[in-house]
N, C-alpha and C. Protein backbone atom coordinates (compact mmCIF):
# COMPACT_ATOMS: atom_id res chain seq x y z
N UNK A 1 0.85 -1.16 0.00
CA UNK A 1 0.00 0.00 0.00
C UNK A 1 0.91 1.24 0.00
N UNK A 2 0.62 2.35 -0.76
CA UNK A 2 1.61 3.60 -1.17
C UNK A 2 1.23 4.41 -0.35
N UNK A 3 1.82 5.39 0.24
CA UNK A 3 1.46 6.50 0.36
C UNK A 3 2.39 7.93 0.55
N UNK A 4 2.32 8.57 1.16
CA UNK A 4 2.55 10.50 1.06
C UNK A 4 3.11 10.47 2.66
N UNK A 5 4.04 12.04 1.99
CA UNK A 5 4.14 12.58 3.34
C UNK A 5 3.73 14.03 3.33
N UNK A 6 3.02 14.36 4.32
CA UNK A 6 2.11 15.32 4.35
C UNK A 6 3.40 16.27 4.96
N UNK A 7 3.52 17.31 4.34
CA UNK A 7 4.53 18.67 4.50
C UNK A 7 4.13 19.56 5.34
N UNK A 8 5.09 20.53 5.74
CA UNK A 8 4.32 21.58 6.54
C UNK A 8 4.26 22.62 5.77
N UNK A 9 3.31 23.39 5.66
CA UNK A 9 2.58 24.77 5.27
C UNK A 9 4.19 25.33 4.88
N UNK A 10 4.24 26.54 3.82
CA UNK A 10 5.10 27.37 3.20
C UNK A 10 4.80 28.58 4.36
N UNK A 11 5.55 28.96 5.20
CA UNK A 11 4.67 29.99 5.95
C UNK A 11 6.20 30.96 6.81
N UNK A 12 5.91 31.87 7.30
CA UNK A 12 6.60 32.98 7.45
C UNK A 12 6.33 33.33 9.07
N UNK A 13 7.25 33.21 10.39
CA UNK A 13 6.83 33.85 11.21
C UNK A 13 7.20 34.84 11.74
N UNK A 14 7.25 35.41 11.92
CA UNK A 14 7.93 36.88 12.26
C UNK A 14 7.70 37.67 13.57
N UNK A 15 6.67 36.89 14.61
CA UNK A 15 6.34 37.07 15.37
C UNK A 15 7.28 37.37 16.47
N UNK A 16 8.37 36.78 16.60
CA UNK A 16 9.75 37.12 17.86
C UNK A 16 10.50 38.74 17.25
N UNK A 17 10.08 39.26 16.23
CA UNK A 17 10.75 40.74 15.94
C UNK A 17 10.30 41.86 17.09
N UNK A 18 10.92 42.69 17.54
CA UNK A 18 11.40 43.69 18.47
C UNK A 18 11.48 44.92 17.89
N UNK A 19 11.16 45.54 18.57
CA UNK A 19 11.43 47.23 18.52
C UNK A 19 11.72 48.00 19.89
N UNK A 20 12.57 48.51 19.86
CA UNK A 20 13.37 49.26 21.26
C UNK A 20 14.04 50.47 21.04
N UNK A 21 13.72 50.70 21.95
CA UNK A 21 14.72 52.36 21.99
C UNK A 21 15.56 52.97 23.24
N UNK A 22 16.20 53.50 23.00
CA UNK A 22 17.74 53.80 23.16
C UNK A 22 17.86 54.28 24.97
N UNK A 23 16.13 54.85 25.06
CA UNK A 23 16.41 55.38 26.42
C UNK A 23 15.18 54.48 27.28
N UNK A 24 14.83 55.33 28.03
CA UNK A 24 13.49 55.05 28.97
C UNK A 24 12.78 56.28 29.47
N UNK A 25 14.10 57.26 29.24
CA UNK A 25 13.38 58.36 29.81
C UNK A 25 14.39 59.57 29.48
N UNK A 26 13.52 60.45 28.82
CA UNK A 26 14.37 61.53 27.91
C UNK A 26 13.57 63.29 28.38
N UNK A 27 14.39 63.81 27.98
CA UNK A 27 14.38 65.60 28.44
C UNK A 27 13.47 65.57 27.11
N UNK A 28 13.10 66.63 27.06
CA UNK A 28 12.85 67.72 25.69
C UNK A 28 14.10 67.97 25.17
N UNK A 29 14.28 67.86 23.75
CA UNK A 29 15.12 68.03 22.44
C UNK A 29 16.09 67.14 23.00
N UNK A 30 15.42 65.71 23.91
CA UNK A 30 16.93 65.01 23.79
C UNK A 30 16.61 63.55 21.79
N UNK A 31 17.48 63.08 22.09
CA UNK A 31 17.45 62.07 20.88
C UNK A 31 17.55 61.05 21.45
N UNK A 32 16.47 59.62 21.09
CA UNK A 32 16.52 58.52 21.03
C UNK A 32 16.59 58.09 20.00
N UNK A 33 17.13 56.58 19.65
CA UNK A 33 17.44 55.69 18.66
C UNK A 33 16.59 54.94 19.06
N UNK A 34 16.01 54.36 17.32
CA UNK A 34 14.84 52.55 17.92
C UNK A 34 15.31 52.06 16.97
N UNK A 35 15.46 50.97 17.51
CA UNK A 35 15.71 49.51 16.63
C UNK A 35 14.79 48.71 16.49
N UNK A 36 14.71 48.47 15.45
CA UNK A 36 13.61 47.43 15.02
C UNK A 36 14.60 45.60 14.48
N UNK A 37 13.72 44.50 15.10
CA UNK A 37 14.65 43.80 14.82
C UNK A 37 13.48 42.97 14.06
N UNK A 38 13.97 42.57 13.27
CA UNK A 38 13.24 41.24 12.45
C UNK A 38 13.91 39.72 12.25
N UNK A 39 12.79 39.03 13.06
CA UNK A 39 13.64 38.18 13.05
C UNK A 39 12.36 36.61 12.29
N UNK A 40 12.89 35.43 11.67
CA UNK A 40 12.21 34.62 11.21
C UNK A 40 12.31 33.52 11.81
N UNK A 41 10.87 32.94 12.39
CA UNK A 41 11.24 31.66 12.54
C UNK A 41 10.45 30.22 12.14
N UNK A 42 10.02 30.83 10.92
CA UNK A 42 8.98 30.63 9.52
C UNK A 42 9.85 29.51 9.28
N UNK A 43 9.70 28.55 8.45
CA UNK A 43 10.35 27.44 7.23
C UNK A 43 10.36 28.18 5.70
N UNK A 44 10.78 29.41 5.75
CA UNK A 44 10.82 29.94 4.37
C UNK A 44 11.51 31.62 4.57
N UNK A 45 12.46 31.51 4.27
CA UNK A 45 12.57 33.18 4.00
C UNK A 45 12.13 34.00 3.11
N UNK A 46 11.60 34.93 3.76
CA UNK A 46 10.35 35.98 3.17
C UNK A 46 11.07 36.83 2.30
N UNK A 47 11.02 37.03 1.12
CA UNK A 47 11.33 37.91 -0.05
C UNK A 47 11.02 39.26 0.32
N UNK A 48 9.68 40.20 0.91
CA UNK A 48 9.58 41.48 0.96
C UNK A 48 8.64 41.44 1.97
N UNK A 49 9.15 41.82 3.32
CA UNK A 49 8.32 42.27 4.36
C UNK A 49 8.01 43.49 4.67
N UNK A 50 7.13 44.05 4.80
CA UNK A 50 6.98 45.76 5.08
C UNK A 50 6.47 46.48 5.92
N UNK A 51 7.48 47.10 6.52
CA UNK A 51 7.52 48.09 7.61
C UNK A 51 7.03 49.43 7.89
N UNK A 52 6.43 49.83 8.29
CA UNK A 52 5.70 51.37 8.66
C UNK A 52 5.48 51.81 10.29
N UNK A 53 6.58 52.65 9.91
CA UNK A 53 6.70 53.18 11.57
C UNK A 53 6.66 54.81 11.51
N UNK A 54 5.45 55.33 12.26
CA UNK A 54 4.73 57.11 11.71
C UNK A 54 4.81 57.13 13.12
N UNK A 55 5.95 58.39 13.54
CA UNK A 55 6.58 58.84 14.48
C UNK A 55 5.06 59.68 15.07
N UNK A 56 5.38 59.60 16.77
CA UNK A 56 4.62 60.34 17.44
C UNK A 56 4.55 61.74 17.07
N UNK A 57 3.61 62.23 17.35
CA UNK A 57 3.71 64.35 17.38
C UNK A 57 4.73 64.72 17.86
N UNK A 58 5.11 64.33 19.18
CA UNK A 58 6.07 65.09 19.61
C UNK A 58 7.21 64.87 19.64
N UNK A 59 7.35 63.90 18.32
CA UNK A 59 8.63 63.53 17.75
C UNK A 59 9.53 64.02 16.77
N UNK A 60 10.37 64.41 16.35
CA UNK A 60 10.59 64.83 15.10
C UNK A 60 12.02 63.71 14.06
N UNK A 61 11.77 63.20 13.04
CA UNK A 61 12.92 62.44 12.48
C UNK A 61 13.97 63.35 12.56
N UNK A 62 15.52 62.82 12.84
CA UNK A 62 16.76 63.39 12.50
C UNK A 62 16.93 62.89 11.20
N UNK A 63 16.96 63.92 10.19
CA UNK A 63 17.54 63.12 8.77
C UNK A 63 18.56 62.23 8.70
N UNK A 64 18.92 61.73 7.47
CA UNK A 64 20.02 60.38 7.46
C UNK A 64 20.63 59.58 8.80
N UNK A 65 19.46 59.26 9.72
CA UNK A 65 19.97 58.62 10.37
C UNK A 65 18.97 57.23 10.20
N UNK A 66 18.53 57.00 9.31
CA UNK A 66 17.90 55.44 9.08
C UNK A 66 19.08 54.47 8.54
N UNK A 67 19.17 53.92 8.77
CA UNK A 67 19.98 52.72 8.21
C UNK A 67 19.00 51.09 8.65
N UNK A 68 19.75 50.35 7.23
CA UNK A 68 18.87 48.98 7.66
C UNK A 68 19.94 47.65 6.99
N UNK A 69 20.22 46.66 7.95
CA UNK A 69 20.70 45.61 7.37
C UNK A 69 20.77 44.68 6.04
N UNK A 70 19.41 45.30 5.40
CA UNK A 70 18.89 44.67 4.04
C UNK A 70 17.74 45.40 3.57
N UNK A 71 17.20 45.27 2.29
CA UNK A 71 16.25 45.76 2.02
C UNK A 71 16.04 47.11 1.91
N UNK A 72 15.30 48.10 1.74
CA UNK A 72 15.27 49.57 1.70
C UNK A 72 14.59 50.36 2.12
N UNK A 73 14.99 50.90 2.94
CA UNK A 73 14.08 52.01 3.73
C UNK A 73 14.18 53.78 3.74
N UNK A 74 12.78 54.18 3.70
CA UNK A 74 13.16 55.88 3.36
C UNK A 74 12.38 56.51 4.64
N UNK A 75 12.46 57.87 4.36
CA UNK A 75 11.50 58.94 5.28
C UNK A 75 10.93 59.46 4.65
N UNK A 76 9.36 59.95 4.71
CA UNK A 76 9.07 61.19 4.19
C UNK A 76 7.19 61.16 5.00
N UNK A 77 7.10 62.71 5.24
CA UNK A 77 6.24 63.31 5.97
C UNK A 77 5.73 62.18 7.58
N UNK A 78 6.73 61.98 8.36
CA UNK A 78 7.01 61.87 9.58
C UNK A 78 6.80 60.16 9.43
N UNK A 79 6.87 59.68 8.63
CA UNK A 79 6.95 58.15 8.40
C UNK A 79 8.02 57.19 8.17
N UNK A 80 8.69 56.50 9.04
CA UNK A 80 9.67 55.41 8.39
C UNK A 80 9.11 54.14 7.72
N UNK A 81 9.51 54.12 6.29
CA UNK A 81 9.31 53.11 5.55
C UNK A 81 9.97 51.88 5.28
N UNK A 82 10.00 50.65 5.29
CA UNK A 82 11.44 49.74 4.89
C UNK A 82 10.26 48.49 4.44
N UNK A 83 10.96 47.90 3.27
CA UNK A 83 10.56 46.69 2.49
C UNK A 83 11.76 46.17 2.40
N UNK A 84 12.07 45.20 2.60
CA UNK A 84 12.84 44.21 2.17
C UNK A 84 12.93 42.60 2.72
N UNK A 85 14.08 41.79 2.60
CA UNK A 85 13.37 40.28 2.86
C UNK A 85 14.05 40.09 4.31
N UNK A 86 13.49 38.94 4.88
CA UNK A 86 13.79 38.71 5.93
C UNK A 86 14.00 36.76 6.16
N UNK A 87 15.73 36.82 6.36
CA UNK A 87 15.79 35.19 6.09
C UNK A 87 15.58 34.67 7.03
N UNK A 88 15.52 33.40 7.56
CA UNK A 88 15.84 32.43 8.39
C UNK A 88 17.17 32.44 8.77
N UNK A 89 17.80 32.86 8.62
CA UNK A 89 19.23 33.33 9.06
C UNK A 89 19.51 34.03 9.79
N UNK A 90 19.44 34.65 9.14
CA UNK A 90 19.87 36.10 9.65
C UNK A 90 19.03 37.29 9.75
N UNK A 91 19.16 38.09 10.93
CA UNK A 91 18.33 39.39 11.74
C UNK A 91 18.57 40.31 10.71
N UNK A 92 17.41 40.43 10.96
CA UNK A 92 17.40 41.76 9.58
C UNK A 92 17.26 43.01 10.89
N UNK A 93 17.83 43.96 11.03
CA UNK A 93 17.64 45.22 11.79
C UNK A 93 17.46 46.58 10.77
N UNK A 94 16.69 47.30 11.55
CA UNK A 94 16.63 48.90 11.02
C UNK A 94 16.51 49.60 12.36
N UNK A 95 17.56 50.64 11.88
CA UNK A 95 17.38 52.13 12.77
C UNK A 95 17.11 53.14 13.16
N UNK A 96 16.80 54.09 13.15
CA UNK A 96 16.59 55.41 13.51
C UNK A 96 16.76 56.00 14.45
N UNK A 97 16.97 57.45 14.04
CA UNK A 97 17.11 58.70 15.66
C UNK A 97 16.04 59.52 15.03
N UNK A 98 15.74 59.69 16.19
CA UNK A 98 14.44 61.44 16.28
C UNK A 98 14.44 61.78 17.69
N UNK A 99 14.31 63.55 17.50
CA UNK A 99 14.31 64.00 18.70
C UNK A 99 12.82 64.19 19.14
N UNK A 100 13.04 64.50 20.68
CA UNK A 100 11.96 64.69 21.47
C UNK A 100 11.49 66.44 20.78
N UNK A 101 10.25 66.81 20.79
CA UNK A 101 9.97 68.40 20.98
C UNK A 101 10.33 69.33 21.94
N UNK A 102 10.95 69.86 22.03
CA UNK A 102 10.95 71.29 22.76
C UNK A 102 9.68 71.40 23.78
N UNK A 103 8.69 71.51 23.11
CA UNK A 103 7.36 71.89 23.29
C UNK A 103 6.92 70.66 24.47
N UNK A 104 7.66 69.44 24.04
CA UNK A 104 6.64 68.45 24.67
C UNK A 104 6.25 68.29 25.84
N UNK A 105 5.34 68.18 26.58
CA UNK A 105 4.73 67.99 27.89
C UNK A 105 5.79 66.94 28.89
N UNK A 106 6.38 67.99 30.15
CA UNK A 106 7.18 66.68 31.14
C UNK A 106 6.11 66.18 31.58
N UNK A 107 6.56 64.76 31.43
CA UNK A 107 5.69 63.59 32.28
C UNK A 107 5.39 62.61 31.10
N UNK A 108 5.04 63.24 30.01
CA UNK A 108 4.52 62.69 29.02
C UNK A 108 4.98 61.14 28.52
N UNK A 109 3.76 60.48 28.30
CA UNK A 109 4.19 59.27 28.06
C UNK A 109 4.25 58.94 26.17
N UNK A 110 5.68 59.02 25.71
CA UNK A 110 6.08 58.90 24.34
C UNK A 110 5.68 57.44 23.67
N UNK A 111 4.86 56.88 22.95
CA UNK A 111 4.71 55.42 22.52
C UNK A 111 4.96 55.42 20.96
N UNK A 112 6.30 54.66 20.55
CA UNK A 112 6.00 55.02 19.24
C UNK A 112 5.89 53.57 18.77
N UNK A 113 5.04 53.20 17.69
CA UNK A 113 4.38 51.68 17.26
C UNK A 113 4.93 51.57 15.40
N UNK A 114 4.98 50.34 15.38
CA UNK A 114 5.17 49.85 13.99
C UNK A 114 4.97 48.83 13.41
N UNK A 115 3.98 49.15 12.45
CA UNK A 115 3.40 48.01 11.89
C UNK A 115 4.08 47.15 10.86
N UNK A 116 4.24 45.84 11.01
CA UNK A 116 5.20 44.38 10.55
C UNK A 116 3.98 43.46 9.11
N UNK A 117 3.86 43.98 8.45
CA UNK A 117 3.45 43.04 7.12
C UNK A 117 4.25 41.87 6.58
N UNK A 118 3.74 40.90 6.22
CA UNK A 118 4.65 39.68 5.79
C UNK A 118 3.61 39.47 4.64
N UNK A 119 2.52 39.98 4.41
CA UNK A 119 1.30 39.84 3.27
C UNK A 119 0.55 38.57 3.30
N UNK A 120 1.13 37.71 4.24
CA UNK A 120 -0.27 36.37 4.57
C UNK A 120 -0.21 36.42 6.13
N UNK A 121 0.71 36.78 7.49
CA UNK A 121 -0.21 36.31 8.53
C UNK A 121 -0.80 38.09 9.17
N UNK A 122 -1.54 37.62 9.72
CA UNK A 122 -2.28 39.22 10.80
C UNK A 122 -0.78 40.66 10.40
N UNK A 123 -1.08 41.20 10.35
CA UNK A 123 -0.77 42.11 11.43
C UNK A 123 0.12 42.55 12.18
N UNK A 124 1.60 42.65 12.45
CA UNK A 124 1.98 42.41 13.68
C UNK A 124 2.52 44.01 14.28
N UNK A 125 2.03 44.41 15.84
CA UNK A 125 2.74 45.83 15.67
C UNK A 125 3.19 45.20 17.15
N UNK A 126 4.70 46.47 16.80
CA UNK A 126 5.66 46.55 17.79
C UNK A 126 5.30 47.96 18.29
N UNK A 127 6.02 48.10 20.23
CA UNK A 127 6.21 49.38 20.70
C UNK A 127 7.09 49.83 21.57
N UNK A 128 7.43 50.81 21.15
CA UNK A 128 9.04 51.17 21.85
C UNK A 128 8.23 52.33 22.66
């Protein structure tokens, strides 16, 4: 009698990726850095995952300070953007600095979030 071996699903997890930042607790016009980490622990490395991280109000981007391990990422009108793949290997990271406002309220609680696309599972947002 013949039979099969039933495979596991082509699938992508991305769920253990991180986002952190540099301080815990910052002045007005000081600068934090966030890292975003991507990491896979899918049976397939993902060709183009995509990233969108739209800085708080009382944030402002420092220009050219994005950098990313793979893939490509830009700025424009208070948004960090990055597409690129993410292996089973190896951590894909991206960076950034932005300062705090001048203006901003002491006490204030800063949350900045970013949303993780892989284009088949949920959803996933991080928060620094």
């Amino acid at each position: 009698m013949g039979g099969f071996i039933l495979r596991s699903p082509r699938n992508y997890n991305l769920a253990g990726s991180t986002k952190s930042a540099s301080v815990l607790e910052i002045m007005q016009g000081g600068v934090v850095t966030y890292t975003l980490t991507l990491t896979n622990a899918g049976n397939l490395d993902h060709p183009a995952v995509t990233v969108t991280d739209t800085l708080p109000l009382s944030m402002t981007y420092l220009g050219d300070s994005l950098a990313w391990s793979a893939g490509q990422g830009t700025y424009a009108d208070g948004t960090v953007s990055w597409t690129g793949p993410v292996s089973l290997k190896q951590l894909t990271t991206i960076t950034y600095r932005a300062r705090v406002d001048a203006l901003a309220p002491a006490g204030e609680s800063i949350t900045n979030t970013v949303s993780i696309d892989d284009g088949l599972n949920p959803l996933l947002e991080r928060w620094a």
